[in-house]
Protein backbone atom coordinates (compact mmCIF):
# COMPACT_ATOMS: atom_id res chain seq x y z
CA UNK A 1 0.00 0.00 0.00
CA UNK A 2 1.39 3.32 -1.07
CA UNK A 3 1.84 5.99 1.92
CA UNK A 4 -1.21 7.84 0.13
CA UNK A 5 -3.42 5.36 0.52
CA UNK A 6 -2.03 4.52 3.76
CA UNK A 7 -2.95 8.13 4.84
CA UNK A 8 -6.44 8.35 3.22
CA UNK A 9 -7.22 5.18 5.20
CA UNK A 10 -6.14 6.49 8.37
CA UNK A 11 -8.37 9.78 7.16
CA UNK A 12 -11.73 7.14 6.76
CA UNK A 13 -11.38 5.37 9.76
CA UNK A 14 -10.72 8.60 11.53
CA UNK A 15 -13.92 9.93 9.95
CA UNK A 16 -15.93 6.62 10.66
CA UNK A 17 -14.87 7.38 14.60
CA UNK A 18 -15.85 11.06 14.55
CA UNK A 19 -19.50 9.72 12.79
CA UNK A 20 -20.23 8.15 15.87
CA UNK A 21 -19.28 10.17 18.21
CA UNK A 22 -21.58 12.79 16.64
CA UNK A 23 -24.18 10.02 16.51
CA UNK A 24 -23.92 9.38 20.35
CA UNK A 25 -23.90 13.10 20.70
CA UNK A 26 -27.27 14.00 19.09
CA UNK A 27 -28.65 11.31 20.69
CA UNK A 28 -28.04 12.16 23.71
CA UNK A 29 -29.23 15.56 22.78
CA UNK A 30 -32.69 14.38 21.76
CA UNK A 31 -33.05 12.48 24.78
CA UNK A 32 -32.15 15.35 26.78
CA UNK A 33 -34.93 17.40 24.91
CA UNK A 34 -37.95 14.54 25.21
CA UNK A 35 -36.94 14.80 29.13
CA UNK A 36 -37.38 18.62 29.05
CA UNK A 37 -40.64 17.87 26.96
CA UNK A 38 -41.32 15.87 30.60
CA UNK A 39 -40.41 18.47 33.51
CA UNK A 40 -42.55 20.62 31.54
CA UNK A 41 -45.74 18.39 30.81
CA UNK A 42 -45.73 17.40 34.45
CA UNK A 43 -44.87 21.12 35.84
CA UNK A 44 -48.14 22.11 34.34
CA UNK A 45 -50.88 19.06 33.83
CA UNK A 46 -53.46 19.35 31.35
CA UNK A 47 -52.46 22.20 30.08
CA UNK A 48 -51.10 23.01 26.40
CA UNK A 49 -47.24 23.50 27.16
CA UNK A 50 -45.07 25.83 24.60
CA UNK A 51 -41.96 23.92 23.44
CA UNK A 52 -40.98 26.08 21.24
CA UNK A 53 -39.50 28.92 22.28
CA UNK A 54 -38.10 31.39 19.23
CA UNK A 55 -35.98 33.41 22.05
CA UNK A 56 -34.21 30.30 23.29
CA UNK A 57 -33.66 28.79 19.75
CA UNK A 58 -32.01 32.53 18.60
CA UNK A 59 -29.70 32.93 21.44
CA UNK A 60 -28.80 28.97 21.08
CA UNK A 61 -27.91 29.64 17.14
CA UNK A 62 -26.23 33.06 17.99
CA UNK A 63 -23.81 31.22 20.60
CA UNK A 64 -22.98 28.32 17.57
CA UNK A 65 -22.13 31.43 15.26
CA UNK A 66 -20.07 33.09 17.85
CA UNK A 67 -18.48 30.21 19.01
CA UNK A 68 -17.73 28.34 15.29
CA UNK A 69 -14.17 26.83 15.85
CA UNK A 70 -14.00 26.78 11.49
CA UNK A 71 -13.35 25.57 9.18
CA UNK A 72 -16.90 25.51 8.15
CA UNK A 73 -18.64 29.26 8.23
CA UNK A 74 -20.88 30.31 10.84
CA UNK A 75 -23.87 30.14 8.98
CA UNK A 76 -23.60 26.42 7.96
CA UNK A 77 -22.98 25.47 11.03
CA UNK A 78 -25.44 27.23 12.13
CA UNK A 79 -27.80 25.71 9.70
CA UNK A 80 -26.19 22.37 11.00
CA UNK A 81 -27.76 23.01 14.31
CA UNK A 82 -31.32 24.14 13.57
CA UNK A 83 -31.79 21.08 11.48
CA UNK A 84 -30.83 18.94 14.85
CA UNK A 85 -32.96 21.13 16.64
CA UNK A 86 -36.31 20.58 14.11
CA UNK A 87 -35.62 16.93 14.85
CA UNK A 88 -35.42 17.41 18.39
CA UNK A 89 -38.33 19.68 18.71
CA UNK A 90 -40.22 17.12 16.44
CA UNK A 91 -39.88 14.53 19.42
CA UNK A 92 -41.84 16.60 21.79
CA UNK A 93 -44.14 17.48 19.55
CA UNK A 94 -43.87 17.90 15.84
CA UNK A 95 -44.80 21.22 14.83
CA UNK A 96 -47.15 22.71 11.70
CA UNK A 97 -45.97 25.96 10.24
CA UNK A 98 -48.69 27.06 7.78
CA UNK A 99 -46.96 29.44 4.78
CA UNK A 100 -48.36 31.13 1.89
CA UNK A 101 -48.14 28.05 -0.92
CA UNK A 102 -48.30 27.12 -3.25
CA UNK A 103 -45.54 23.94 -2.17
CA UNK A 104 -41.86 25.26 -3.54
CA UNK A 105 -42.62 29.01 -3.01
CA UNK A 106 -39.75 31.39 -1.62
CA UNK A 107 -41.69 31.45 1.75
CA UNK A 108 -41.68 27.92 2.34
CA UNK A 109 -38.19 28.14 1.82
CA UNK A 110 -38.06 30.87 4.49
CA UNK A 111 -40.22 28.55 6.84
CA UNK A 112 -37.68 25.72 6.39
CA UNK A 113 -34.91 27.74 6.77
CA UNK A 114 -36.49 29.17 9.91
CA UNK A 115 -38.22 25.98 11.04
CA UNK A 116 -36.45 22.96 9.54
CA UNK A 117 -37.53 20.43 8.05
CA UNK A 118 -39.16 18.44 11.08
CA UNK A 119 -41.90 20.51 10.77
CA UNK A 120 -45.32 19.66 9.29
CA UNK A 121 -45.47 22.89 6.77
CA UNK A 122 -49.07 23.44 5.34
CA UNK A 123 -49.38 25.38 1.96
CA UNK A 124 -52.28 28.24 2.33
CA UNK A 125 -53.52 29.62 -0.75
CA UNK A 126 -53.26 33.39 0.47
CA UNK A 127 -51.47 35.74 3.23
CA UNK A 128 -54.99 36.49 5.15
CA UNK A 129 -55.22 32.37 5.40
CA UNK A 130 -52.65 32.11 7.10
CA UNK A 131 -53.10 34.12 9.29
CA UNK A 132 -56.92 32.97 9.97
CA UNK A 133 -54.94 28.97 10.42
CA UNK A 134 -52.71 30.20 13.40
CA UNK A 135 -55.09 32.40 14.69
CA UNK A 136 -57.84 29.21 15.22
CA UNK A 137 -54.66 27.26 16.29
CA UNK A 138 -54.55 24.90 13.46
CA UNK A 139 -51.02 25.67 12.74
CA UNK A 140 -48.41 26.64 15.54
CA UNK A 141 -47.15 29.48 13.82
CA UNK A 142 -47.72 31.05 10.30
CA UNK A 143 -44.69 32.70 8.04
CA UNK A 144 -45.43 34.95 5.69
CA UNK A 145 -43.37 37.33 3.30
CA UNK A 146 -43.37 41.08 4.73
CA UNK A 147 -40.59 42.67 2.35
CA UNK A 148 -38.99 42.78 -0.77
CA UNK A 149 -35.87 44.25 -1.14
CA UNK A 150 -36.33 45.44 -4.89
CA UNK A 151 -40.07 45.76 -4.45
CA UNK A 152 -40.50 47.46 -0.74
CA UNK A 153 -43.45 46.41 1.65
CA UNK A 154 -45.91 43.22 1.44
CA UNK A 155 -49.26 45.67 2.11
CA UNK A 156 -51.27 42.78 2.45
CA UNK A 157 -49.36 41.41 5.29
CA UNK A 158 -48.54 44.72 7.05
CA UNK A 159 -52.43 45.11 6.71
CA UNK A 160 -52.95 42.05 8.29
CA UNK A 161 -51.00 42.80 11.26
CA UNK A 162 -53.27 46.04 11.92
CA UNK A 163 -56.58 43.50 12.47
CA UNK A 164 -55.16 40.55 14.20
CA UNK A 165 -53.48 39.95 17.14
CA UNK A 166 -50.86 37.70 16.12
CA UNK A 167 -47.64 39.02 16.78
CA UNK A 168 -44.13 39.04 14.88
CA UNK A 169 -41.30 36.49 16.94
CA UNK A 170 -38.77 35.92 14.33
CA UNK A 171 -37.46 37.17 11.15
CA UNK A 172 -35.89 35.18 8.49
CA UNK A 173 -33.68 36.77 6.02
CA UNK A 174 -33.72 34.62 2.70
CA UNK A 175 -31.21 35.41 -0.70
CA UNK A 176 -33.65 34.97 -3.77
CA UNK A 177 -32.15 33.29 -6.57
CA UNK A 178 -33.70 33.29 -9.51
CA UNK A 179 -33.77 30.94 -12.82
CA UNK A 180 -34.96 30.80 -16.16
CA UNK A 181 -36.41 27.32 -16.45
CA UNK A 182 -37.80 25.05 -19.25
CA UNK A 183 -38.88 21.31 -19.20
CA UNK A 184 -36.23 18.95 -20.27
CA UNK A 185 -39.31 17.42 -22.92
CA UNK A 186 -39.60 20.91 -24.48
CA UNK A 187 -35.99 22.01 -24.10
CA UNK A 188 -35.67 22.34 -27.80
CA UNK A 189 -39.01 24.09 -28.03
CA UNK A 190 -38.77 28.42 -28.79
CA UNK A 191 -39.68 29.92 -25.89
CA UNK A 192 -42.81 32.12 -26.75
CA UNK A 193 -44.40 33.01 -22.92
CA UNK A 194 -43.02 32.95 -19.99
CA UNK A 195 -44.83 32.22 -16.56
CA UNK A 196 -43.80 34.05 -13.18
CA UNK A 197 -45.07 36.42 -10.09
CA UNK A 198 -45.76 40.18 -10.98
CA UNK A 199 -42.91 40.62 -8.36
CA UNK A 200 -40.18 38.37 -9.94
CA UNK A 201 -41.02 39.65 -13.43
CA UNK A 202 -40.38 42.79 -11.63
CA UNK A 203 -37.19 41.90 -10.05
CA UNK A 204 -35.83 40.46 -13.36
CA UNK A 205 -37.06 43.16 -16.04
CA UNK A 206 -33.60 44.61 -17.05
CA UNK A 207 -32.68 41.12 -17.76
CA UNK A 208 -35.81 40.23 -19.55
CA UNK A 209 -35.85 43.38 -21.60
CA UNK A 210 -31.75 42.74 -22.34
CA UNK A 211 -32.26 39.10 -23.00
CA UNK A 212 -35.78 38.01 -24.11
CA UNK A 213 -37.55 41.32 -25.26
CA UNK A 214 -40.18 40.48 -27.07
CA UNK A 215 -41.45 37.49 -25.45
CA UNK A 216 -44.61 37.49 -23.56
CA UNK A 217 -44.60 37.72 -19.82
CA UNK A 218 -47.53 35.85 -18.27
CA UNK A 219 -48.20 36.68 -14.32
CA UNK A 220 -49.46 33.98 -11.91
CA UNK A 221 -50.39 33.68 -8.37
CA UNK A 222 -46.72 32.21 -7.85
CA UNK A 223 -43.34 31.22 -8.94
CA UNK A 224 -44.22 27.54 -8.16
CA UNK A 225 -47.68 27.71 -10.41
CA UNK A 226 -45.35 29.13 -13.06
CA UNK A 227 -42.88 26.43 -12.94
CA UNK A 228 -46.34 23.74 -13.15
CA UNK A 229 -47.75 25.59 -15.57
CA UNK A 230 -44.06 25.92 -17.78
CA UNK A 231 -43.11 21.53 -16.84
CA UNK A 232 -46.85 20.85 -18.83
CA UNK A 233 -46.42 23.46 -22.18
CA UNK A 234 -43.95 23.40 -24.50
CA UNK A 235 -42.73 27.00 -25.55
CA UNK A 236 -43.12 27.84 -22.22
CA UNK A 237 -40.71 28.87 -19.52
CA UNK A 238 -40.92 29.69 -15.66
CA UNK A 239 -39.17 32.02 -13.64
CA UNK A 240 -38.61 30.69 -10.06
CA UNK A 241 -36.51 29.43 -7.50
CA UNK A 242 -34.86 26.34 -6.73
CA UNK A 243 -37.38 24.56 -4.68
């Protein structure tokens, strides 16, 4: 055996131990959670306990970021540890998040990012319905998209806030990528229409106008309709994200 596969090896098993280790660890950490799922249940019978608690997950996240050794970045670790959280949280009691739908929009991307994906996320067809779904406790907690950076305010949703008495207890921040997308059956197909949200047509019109002037824009309730609606045409294209 040469000395570099001799060392690469060494570099497997090592990586084998370190996998469980970090096995043992998490599970230790869930069972540490279900018994805090426990004190709590029995410190207040028959009552509906909160085991979620936004402030404790932020400051829990801010310490990983602060406290990142490297050499991954802050943020994926910190990613890292709100996916072991969802899990955790799941085993007390899985969670449902309703968000505006349909399924692959920007805001479920927000809740998951937010959330994890433990959580029981529930499409709602508009802002005002999901607000209504937390509000008759149906869902735990509701996410919805309250500004665009291009765009400015959601007025729906701040109008929503003025009525109801849900209150904002976390903010996600989510980087919108977005792509010009055909069906691999029509790939060969002129595009003659493409399908998006009035805000992502607005977001992309200098490249639209620079790089398919011309073709007609068709606005939909969502990026994920559009990319439905562009995976069953041919000639037709979908901006929208990569859920």
């Amino acid at each position: 055996m040469t000395d570099e596969k001799a060392r690469l090896s060494e570099l497997r098993d090592e990586i084998d131990s370190l996998d469980q280790q970090i096995m043992k660890l998490i599970s230790a950490r869930a069972a540490c959670a279900q018994e805090v799922a426990h004190v709590k249940m029995a410190a207040n019978p028959g009552q509906d306990v909160f085991f979620y608690r936004p402030e404790r997950e932020a400051q829990v996240l801010r310490r990983i970021k602060e406290e990142n050794p490297g050499p991954l970045p802050a943020e994926e670790m910190a990613r890292l540890f709100r996916e072991i959280m969802s899990a955790c949280l799941a085993l007390e009691k899985p969670m449902h998040i309703a968000f505006l739908g349909p399924l692959g929009t920007f805001t479920q991307a927000a809740a998951l990012k937010h959330f994890g994906h433990s959580v029981i996320s529930v499409p709602m067809p508009a802002i005002d319905e999901v607000f209504r779904e937390v509000e008759s406790g149906s869902a735990h907690y509701g996410v919805v998209p309250v500004e665009n950076s291009t765009e400015g305010m959601v007025n729906h949703t701040l109008d929503m806030f003025m009525s109801s008495p849900l209150k904002i207890c976390g903010e996600v921040q989510l980087r919108i990528h977005h792509h010009l997308m055909v069906s691999p059956q029509f790939k060969d197909q002129e595009i003659t229409r493409i399908y998006s949200h009035q805000q992502s047509f607005a977001q992309c019109r200098q490249w639209l106008d620079s790089h398919r002037a011309g073709i007609e824009r068709i606005t939909v309730s969502s990026n994920a309709e559009a990319a439905r609606r562009a995976s069953e045409e041919p000639g037709a294209a979908a901006i929208a994200g990569d859920m």
